[in-house]
C-alpha atoms as a PDB file:
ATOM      1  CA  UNK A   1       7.088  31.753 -71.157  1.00  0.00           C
ATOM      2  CA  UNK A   2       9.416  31.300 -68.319  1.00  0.00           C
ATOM      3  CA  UNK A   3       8.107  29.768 -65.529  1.00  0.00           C
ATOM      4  CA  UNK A   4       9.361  30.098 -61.760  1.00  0.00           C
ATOM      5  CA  UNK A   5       8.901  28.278 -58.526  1.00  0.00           C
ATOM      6  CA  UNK A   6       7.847  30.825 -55.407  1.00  0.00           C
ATOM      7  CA  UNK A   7       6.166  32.272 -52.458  1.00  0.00           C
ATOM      8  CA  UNK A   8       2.776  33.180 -52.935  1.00  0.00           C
ATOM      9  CA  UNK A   9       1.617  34.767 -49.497  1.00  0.00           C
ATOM     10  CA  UNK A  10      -1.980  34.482 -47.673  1.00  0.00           C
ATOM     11  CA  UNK A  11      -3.437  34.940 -44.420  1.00  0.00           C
ATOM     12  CA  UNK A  12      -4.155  38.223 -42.732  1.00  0.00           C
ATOM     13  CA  UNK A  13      -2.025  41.029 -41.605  1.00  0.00           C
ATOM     14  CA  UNK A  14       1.101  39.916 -39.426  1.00  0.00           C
ATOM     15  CA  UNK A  15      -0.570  36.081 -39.851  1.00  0.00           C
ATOM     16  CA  UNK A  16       1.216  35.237 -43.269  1.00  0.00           C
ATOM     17  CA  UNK A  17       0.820  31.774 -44.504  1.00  0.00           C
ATOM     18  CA  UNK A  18       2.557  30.829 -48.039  1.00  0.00           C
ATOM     19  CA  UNK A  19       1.845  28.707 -50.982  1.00  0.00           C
ATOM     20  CA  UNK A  20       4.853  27.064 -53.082  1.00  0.00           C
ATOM     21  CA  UNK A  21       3.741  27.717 -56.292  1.00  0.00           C
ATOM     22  CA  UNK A  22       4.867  27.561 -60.040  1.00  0.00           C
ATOM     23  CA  UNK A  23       3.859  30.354 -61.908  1.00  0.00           C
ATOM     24  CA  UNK A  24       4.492  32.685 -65.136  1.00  0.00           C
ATOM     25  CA  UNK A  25       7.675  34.226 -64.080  1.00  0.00           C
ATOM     26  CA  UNK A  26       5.591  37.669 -65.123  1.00  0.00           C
ATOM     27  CA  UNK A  27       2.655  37.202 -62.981  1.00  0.00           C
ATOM     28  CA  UNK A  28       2.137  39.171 -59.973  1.00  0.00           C
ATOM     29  CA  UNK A  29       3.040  37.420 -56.975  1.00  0.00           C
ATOM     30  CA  UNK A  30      -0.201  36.508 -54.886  1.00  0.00           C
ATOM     31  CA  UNK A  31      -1.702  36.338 -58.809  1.00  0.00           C
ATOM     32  CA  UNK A  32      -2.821  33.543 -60.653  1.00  0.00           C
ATOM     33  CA  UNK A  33      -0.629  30.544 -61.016  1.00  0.00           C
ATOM     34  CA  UNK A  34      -0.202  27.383 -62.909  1.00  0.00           C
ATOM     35  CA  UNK A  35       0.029  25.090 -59.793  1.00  0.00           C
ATOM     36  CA  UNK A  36       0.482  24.797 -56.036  1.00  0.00           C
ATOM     37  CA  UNK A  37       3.024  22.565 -55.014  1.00  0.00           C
ATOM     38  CA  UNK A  38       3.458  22.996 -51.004  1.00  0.00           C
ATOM     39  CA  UNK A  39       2.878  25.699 -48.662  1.00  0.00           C
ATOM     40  CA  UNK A  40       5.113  27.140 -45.870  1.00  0.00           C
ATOM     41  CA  UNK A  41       3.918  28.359 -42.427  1.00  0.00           C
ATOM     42  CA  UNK A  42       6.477  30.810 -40.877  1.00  0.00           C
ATOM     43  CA  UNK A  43       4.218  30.966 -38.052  1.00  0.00           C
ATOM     44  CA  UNK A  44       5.170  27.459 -36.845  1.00  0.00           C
ATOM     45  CA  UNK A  45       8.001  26.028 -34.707  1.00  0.00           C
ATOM     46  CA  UNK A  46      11.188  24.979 -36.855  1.00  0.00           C
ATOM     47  CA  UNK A  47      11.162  21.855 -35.564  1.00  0.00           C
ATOM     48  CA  UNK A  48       7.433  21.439 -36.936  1.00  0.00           C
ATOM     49  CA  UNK A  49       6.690  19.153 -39.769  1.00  0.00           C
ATOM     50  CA  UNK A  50       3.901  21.054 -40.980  1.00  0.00           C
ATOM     51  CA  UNK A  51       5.861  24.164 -41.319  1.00  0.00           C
ATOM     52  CA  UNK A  52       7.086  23.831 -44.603  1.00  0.00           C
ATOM     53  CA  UNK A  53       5.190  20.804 -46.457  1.00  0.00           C
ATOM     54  CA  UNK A  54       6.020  19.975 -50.675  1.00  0.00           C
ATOM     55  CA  UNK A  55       4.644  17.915 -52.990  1.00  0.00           C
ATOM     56  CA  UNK A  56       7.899  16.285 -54.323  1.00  0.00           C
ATOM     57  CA  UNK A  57       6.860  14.490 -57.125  1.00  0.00           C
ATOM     58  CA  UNK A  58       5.444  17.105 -58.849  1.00  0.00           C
ATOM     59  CA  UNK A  59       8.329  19.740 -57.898  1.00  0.00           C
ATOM     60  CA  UNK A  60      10.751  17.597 -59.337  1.00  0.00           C
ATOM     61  CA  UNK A  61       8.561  17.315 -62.735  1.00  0.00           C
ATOM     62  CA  UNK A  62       8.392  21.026 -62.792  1.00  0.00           C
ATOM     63  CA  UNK A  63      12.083  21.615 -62.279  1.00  0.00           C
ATOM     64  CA  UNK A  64      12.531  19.284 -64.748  1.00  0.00           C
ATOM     65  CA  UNK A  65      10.889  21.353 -67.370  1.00  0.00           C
ATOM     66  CA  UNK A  66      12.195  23.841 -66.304  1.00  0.00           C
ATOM     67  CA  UNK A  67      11.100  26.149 -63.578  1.00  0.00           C
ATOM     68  CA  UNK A  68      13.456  28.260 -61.618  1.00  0.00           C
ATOM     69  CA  UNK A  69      13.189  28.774 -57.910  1.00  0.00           C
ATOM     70  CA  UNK A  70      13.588  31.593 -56.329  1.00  0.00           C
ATOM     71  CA  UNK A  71      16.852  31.885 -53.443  1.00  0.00           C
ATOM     72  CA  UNK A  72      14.080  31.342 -50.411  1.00  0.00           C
ATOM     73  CA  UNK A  73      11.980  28.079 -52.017  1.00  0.00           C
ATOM     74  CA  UNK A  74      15.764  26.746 -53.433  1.00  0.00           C
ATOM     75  CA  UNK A  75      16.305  27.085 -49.729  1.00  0.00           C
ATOM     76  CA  UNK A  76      13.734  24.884 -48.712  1.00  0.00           C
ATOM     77  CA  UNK A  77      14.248  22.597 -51.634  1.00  0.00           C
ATOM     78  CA  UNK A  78      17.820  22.485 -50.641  1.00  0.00           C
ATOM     79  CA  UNK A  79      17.064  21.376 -46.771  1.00  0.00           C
ATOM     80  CA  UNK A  80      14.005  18.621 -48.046  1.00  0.00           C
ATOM     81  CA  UNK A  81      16.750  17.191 -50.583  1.00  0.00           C
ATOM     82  CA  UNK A  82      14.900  17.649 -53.667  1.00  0.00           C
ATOM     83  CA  UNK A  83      17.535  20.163 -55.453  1.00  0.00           C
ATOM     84  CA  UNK A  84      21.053  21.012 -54.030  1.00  0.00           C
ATOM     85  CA  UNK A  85      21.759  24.622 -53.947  1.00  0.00           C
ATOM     86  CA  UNK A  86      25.045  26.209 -54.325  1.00  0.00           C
ATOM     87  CA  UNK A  87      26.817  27.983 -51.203  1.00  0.00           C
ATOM     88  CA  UNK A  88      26.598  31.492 -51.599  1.00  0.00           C
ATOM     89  CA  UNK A  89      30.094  33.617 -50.909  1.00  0.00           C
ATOM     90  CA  UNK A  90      29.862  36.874 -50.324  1.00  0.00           C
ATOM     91  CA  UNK A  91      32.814  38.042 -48.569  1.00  0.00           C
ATOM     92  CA  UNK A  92      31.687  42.023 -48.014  1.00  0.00           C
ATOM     93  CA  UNK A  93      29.046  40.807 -45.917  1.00  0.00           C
ATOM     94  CA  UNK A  94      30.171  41.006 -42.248  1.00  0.00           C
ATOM     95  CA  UNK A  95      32.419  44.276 -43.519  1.00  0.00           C
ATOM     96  CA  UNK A  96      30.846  47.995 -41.928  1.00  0.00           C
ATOM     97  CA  UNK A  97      29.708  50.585 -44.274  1.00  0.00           C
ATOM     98  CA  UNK A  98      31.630  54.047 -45.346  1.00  0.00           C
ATOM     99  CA  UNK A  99      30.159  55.672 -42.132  1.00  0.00           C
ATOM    100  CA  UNK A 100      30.244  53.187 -40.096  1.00  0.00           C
ATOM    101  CA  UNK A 101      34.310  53.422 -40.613  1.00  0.00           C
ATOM    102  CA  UNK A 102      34.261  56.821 -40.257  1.00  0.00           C
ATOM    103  CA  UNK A 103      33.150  57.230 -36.658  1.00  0.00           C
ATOM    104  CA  UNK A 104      35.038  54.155 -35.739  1.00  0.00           C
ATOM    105  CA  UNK A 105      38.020  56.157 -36.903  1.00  0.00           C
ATOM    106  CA  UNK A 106      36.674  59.206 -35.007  1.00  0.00           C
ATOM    107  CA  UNK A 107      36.575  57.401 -31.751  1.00  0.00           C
ATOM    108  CA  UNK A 108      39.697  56.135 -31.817  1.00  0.00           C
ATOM    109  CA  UNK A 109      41.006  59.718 -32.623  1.00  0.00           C
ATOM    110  CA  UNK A 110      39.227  60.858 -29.394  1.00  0.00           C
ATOM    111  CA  UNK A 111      40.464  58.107 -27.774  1.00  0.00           C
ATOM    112  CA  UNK A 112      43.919  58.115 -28.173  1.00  0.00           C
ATOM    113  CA  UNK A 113      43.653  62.232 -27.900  1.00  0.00           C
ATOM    114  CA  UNK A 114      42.337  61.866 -24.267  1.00  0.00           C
ATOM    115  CA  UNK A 115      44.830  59.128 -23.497  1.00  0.00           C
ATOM    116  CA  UNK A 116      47.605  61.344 -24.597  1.00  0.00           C
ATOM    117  CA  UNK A 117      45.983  64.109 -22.652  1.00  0.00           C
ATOM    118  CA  UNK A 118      45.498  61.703 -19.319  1.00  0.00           C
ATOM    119  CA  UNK A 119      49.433  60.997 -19.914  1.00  0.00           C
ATOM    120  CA  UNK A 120      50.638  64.843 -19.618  1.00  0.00           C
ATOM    121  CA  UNK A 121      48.359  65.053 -16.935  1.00  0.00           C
ATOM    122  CA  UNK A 122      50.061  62.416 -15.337  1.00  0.00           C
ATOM    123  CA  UNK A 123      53.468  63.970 -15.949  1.00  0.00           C
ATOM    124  CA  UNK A 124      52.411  67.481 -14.775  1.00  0.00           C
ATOM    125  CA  UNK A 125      51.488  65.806 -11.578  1.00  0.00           C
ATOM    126  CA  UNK A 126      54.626  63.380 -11.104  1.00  0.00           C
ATOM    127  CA  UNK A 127      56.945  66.936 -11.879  1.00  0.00           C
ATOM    128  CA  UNK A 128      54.724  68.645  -9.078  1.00  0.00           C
ATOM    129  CA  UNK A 129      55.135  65.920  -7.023  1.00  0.00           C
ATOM    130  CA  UNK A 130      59.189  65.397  -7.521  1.00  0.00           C
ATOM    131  CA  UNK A 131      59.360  69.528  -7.004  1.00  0.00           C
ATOM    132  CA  UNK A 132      60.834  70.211  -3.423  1.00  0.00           C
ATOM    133  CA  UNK A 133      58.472  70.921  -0.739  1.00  0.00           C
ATOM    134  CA  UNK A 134      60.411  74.231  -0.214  1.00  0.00           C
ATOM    135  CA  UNK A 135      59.097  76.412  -3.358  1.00  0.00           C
ATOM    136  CA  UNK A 136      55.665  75.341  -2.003  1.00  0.00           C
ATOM    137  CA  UNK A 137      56.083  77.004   1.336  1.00  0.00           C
ATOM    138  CA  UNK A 138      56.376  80.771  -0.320  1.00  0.00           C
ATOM    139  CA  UNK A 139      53.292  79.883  -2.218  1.00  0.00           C
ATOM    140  CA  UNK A 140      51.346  79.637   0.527  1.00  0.00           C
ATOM    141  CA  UNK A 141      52.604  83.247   2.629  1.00  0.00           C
ATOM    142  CA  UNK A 142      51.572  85.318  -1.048  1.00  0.00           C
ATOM    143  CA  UNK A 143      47.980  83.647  -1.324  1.00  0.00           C
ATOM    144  CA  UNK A 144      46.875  85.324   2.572  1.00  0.00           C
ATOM    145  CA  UNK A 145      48.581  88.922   0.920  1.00  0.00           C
ATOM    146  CA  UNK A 146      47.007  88.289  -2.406  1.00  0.00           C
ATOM    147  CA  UNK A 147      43.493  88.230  -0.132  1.00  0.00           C
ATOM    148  CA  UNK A 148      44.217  91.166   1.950  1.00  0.00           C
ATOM    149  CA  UNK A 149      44.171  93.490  -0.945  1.00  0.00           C
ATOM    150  CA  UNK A 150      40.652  92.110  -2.405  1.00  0.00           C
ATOM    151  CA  UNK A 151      39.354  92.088   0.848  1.00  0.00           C
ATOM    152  CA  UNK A 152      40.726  95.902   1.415  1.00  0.00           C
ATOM    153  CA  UNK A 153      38.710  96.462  -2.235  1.00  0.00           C
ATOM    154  CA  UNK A 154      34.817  94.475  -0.546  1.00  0.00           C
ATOM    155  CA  UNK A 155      35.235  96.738   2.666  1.00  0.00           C
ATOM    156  CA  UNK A 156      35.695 100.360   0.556  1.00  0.00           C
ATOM    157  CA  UNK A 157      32.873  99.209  -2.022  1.00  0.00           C
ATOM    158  CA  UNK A 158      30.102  98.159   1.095  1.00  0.00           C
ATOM    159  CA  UNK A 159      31.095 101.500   2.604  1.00  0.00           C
ATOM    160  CA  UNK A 160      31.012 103.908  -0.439  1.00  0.00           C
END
């Protein structure tokens, strides 16, 4: 039989309370167990000295014959000084997923597309600007004759 050191959890719904217990590594978790050896109240300041009490002696005889804690009470083990816990490494973990990649990729496309589009936009203007004033002028006479025809067109249609 292997025997583990866990979380048991109580209380009502969004109230949990825990018991540190060591059980049958097979037994359900809020099942029967072989002993309670502290309890843990989430609910409770960090600072709090109730929040997570142990029974040390008897945790220590337990690990002794061998119980294994799970990562959370080898966490609270590991803070009260009873067992030392190893560092865990996992170097993926700050590192975005396949999609999150993907759109970052897809924004920067957009991005540098609309930068590249703001620059010829720029240089159309600064080429407008740098053209002489003078082909401007003739510009100017053909949009009054390009009107007189349309409005020519309005005046037969309202009449007809």
């Amino acid at each position: 039989m292997s025997v583990s050191m866990r979380l048991s959890r109580g209380g009502s719904k969004k109230r949990p309370y825990y018991k540190v217990v060591v059980s049958n590594s097979r037994a359900p978790r809020d099942g029967a167990y072989l002993e309670q050896v502290g309890t843990y109240n989430p609910l409770l300041g960090k600072e709090d000295e109730n929040r997570v009490r142990l029974i040390e002696d008897r945790i220590r005889y337990w690990l002794g014959v061998g119980a294994q804690p799970t990562d959370r009470v080898a966490r609270m083990l590991d803070k009260a000084g009873i067992k030392e816990r190893k560092a865990t490494n996992n170097p993926a973990a700050g590192e975005p997923g396949k999609k999150a990649k993907e759109r970052a990729e897809d924004k920067a496309k957009k991005i540098a597309d609309a930068e590249e589009a703001a620059r010829e936009a720029a240089e159309a203007a600064a080429a407008a600007a740098a053209a002489p004033a003078v082909e401007e002028a003739p510009a100017a006479e053909e949009a009054p004759a390009a009107e007189a025809p349309a409005e020519e067109a309005a005046a037969e249609q309202t009449e007809g």
